[in-house]
Protein backbone atom coordinates (compact mmCIF):
# COMPACT_ATOMS: atom_id res chain seq x y z
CA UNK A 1 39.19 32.03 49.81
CA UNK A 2 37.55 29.32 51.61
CA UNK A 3 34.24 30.42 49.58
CA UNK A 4 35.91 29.59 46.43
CA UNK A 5 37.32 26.11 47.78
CA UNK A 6 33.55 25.17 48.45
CA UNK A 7 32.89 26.34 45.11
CA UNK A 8 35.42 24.23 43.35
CA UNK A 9 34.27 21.22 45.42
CA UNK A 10 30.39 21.59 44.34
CA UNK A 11 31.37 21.83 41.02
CA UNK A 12 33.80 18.97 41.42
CA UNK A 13 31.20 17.04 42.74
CA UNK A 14 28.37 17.78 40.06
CA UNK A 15 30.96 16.71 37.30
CA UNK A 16 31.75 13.47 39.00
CA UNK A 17 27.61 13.20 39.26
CA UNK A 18 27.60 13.97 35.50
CA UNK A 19 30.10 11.54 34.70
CA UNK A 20 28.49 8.55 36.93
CA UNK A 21 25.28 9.10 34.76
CA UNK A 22 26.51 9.53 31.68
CA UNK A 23 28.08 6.19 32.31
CA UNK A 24 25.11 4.53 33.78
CA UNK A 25 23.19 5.43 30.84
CA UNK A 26 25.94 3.64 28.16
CA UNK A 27 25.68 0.73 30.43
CA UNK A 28 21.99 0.84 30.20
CA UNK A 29 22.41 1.12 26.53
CA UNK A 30 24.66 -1.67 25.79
CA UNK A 31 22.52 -3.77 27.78
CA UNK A 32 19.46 -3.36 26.02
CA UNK A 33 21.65 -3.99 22.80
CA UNK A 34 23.31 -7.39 24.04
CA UNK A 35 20.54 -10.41 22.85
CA UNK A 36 19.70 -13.12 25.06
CA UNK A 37 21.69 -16.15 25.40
CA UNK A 38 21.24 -18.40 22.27
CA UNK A 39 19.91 -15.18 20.32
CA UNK A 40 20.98 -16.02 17.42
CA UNK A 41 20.09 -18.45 16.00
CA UNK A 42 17.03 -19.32 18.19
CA UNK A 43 15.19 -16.22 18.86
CA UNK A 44 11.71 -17.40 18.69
CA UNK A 45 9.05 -16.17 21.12
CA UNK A 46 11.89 -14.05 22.41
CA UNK A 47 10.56 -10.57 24.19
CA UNK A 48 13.17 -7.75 22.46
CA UNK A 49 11.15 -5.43 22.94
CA UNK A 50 12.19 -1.52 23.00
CA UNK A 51 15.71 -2.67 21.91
CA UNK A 52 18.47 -0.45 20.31
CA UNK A 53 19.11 -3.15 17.89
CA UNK A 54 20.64 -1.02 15.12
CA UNK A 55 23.15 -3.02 12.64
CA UNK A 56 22.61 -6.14 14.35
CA UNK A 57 23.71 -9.48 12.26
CA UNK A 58 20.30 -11.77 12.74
CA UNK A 59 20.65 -13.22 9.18
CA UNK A 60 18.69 -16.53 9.19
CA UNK A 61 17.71 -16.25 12.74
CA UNK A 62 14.73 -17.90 13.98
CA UNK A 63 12.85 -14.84 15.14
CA UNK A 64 8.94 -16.75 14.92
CA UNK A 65 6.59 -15.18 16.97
CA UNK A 66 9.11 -12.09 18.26
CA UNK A 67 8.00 -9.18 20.42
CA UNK A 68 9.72 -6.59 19.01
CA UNK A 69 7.93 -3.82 19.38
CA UNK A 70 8.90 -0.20 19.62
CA UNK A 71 12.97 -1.90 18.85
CA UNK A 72 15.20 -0.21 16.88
CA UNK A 73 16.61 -2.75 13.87
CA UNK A 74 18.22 0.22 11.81
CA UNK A 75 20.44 -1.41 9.18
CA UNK A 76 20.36 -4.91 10.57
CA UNK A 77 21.09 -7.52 8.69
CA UNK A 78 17.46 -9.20 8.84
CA UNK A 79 18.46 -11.72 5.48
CA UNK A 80 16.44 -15.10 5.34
CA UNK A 81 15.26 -14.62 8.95
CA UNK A 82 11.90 -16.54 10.05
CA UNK A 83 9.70 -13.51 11.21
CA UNK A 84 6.53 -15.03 11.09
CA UNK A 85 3.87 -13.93 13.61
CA UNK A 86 6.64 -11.64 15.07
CA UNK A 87 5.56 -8.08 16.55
CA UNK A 88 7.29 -5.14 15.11
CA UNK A 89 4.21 -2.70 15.83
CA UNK A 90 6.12 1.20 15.66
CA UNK A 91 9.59 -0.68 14.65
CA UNK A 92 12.26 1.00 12.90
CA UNK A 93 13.52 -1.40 9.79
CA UNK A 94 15.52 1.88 7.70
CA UNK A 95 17.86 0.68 5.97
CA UNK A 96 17.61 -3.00 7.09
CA UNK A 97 17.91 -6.49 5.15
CA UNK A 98 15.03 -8.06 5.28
CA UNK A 99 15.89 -9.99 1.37
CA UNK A 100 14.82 -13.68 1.42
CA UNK A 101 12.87 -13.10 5.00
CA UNK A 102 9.79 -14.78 6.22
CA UNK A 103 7.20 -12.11 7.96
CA UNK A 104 3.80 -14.45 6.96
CA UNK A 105 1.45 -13.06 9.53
CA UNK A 106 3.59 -10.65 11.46
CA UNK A 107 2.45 -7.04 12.67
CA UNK A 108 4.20 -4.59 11.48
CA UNK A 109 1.71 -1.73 12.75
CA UNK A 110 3.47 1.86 12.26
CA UNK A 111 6.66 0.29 11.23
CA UNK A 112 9.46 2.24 9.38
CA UNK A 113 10.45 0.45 6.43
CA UNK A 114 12.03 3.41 4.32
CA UNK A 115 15.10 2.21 2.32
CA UNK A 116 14.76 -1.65 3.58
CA UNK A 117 15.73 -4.13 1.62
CA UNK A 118 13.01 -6.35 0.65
CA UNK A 119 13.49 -8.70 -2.59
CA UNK A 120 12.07 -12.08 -1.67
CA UNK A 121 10.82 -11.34 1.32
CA UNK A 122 7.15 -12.89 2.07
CA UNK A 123 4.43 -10.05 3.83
CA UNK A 124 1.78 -12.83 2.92
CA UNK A 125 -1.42 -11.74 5.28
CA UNK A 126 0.36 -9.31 7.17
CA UNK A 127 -0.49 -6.12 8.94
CA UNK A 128 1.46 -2.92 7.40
CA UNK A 129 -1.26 -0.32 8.63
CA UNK A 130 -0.02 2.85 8.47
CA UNK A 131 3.34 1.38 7.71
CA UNK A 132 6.01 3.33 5.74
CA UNK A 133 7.67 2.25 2.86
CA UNK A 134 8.47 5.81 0.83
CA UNK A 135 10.04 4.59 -2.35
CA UNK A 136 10.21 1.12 -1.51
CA UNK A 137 11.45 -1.50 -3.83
CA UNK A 138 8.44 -4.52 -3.56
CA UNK A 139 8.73 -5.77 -7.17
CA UNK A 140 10.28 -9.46 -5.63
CA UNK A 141 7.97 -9.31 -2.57
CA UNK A 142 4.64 -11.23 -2.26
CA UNK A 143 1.96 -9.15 -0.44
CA UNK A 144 -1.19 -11.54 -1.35
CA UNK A 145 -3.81 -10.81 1.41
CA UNK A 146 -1.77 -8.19 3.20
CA UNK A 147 -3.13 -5.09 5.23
CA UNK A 148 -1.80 -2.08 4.18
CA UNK A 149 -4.67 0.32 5.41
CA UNK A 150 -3.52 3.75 5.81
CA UNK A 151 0.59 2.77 4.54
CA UNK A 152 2.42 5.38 3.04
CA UNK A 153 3.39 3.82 -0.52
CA UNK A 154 4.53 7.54 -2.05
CA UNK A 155 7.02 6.27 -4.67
CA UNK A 156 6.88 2.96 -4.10
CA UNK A 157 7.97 -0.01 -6.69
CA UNK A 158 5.15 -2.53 -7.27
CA UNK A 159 5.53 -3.60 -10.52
CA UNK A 160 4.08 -6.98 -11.10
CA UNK A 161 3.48 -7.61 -7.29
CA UNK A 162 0.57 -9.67 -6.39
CA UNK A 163 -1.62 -7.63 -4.40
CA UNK A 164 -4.75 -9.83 -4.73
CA UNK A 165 -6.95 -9.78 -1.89
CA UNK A 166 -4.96 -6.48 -0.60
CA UNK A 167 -6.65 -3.98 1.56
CA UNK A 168 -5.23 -0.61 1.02
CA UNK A 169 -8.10 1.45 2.28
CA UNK A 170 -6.66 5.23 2.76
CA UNK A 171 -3.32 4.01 1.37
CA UNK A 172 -1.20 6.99 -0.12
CA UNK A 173 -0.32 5.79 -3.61
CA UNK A 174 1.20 8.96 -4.70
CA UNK A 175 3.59 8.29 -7.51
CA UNK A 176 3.48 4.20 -6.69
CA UNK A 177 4.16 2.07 -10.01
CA UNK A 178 1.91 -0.79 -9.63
CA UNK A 179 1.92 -1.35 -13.53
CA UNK A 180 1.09 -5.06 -14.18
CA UNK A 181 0.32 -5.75 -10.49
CA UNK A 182 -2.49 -8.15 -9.91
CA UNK A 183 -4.83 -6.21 -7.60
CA UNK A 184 -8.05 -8.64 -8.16
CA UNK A 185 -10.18 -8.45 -5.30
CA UNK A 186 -8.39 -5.51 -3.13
CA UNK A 187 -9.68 -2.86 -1.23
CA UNK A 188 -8.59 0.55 -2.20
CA UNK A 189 -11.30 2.45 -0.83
CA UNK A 190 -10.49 5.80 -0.44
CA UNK A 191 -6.30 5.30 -1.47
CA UNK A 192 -4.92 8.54 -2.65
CA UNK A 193 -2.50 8.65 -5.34
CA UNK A 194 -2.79 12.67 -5.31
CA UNK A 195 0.91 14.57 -6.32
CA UNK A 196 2.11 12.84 -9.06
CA UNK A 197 -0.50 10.04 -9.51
CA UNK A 198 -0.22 6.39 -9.13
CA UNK A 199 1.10 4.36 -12.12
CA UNK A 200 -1.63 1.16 -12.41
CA UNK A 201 -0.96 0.78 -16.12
CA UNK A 202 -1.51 -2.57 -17.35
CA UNK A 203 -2.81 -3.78 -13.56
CA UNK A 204 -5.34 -6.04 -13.02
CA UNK A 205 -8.50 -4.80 -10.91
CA UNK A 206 -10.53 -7.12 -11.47
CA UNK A 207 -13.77 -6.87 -8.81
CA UNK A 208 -11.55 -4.64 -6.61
CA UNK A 209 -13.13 -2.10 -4.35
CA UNK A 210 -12.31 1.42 -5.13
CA UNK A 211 -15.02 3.63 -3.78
CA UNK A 212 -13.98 7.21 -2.72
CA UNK A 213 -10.43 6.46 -4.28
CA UNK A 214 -8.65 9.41 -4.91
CA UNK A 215 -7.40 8.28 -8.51
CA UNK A 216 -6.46 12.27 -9.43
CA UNK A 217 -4.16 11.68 -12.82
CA UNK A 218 -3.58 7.89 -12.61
CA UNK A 219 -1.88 5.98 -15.27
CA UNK A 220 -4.71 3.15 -15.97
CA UNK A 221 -3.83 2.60 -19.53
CA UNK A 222 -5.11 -0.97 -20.51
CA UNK A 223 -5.76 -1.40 -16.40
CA UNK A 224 -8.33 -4.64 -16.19
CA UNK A 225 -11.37 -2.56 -14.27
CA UNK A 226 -13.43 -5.47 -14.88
CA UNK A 227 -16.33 -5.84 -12.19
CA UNK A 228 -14.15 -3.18 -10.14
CA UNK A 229 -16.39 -0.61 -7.58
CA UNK A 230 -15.85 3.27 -8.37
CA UNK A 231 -18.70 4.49 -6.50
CA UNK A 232 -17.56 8.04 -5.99
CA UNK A 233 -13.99 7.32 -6.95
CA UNK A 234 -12.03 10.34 -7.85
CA UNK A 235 -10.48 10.26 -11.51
CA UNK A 236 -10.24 13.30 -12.36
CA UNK A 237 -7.51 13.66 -15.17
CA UNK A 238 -6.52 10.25 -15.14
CA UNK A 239 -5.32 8.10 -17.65
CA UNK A 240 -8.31 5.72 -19.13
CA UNK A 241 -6.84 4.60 -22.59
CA UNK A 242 -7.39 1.12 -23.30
CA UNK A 243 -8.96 0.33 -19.52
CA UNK A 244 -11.67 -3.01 -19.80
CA UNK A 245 -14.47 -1.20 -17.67
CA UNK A 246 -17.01 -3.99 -18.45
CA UNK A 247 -19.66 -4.22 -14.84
CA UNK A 248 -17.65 -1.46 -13.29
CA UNK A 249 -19.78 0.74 -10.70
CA UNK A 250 -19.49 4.15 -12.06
CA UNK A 251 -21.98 5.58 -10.12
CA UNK A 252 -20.83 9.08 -8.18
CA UNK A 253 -17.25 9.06 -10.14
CA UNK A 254 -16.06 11.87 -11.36
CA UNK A 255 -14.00 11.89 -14.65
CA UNK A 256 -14.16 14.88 -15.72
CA UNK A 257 -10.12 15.77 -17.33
CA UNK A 258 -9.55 12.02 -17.93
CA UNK A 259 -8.79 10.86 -21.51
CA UNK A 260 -10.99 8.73 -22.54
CA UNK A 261 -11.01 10.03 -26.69
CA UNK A 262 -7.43 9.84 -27.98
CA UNK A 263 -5.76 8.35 -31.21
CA UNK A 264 -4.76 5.08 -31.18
CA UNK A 265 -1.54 3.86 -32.56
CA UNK A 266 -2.86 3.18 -36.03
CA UNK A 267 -3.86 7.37 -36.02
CA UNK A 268 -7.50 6.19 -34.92
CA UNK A 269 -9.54 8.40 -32.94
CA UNK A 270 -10.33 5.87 -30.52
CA UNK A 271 -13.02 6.45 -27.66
CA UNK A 272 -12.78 4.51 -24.44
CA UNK A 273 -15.60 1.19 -24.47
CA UNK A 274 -17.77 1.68 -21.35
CA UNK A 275 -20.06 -0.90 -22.99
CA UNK A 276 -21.48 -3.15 -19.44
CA UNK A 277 -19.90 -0.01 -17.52
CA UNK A 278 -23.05 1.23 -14.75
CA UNK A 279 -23.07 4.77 -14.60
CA UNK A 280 -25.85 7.22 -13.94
CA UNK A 281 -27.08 11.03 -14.06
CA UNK A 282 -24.23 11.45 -11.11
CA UNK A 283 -21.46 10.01 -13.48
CA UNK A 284 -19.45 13.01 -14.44
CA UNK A 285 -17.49 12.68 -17.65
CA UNK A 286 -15.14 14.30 -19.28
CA UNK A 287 -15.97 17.17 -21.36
CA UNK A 288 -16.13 15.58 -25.24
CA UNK A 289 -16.17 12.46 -24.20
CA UNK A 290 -20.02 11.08 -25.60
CA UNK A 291 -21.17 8.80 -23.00
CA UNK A 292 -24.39 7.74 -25.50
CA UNK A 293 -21.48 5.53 -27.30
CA UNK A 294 -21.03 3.40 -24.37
CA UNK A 295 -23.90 1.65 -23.44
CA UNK A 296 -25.35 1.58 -20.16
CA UNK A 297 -26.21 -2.24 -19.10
CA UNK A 298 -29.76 -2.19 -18.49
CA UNK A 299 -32.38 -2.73 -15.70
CA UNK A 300 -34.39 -4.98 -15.55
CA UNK A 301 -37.50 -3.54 -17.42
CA UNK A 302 -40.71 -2.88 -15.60
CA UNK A 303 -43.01 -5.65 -16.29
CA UNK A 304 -46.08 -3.02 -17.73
CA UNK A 305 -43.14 -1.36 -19.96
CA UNK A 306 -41.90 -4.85 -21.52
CA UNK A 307 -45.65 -4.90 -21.95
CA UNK A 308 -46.33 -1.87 -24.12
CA UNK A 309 -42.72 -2.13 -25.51
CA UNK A 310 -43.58 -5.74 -26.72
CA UNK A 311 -46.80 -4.39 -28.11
CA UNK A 312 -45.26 -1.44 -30.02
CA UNK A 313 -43.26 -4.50 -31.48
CA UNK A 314 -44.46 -5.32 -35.49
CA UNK A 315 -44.89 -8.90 -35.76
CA UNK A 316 -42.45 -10.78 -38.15
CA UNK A 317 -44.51 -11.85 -41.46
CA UNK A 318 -44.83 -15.33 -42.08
């Protein structure tokens, strides 16, 4: 009997154990999610880091400058907030409002954005690497100059969007629309757009860096290629009706699947113009596609052959 007393008493006392730290813990939790006095509106500078944030209001709040790394800001209302210069390396944004909000410099390394809420919001010359934004909506948002090295665009919305000066090197632009985007002077060296293929019809490259791009069935109907660097670039399959491909580096690319002789709207059999393209013997093209129609832009010539060509020349008769 008196062995089953002490038994009842251990296990008494490990339940009342259980319950004092399951309590200690929710008291730990709330008081990581209570912000500092003041917070909001004046948040700025503010260390919140490794908070459980999650449906916070912090609409308009003056977050500048922020450390909010490693917090959790799941479905907070982020509307019209100042997050410039904050730090939101590894932060997790699903399903928050961010509409309207400033993040002009801020570091947003590893970050979750999946289902955010971004229309107005300004990423101007900030850093996305490896960031996620699966299916995200960024038609409204401006992105000049940002870093998005490594970010995980697969589905994203980019129609339009000013990417200009955007460095996407090893992005994964797998069934992104970027149609009409302004991309002039990016770097998309080695981006993959593999699965379903990025959508870039209609988007301006102009002098963007694309070498080892992984291009695999792209959409770059009338794209503006213009100057652009496809050393190596993978287009295999891809889309090149109506692409301006005057001084692009062609050199290593391989196009071999990607339509480049199709009929025009008028029932024209219409060949794409690689007239001022560079390409050499490492070029592949597509089979069909005559690559004697577009011409090469050429060398300088050798100063002996100029020689012997300008001999071989008739004179013109008075």
């Amino acid at each position: 009997m008196k062995a089953k007393i002490q038994d009842l008493k251990a296990k008494s006392q490990i339940l009342k154990l259980s319950t004092l730290f399951t309590l200690m813990l929710l008291l730990v939790s709330c008081g990581m999610t209570e912000l500092p006095s003041g917070c909001p509106p004046a948040c700025g500078g503010m260390n919140l880091q490794g908070r459980d944030l999650n449906g916070v209001d912090l609409a308009g709040a003056n977050l500048n400058r922020a450390i909010l790394t490693n917090s959790s800001l799941q479905g907070a209302n982020l509307a019209g907030a100042n997050l410039a210069g904050a730090e939101l390396t590894n932060a997790n944004l699903v399903y928050a409002d961010l509409r309207n909000a400033l993040l002009t410099g801020a570091i947003l390394q590893r970050a979750n954005l999946t289902a955010a809420q971004l229309a107005g919001a300004d990423f101007s010359g900030a850093d996305l690497t490896e960031a996620i934004l699966t299916r995200a909506d960024l038609t409204e948002v401006n992105l000049t100059a940002v870093i998005l090295n490594k970010a995980r665009l697969v589905g994203a919305k980019l129609w339009g969007v000013d990417l200009s000066g955007a460095q996407l090197v090893g992005a994964n632009l797998a069934g992104a629309r970027l149609a009409g985007a302004n991309l002039a002077g990016a770097n998309l060296g080695r981006a993959d757009s593999r699965e379903d293929g990025a959508n870039l019809r209609g988007a301006g490259l102009r002098g963007a860096n694309l070498t080892l791009a992984d291009l695999k069935s792209a959409d770059l109907r009338n794209a503006v290629l213009s100057g652009a660097k496809l050393t190596d670039a993978d287009l295999t399959a891809a889309n090149l009706q109506d692409a301006l491909f005057n001084g692009v580096r062609l050199e290593g690319a391989d196009l071999t699947g990607a339509i480049m002789v199709y009929t025009d709207t008028q029932g024209i059999l219409t060949t794409t113009d690689l007239a001022g393209a560079h390409y050499d013997k490492t070029t592949r093209f597509p089979v069909g596609f005559p690559p004697a129609l577009a011409t090469k832009t050429p060398e300088a010539m050798p100063e002996a052959e100029k020689e012997e060509s300008d001999a071989a020349t008739p004179e013109a008769n008075p």
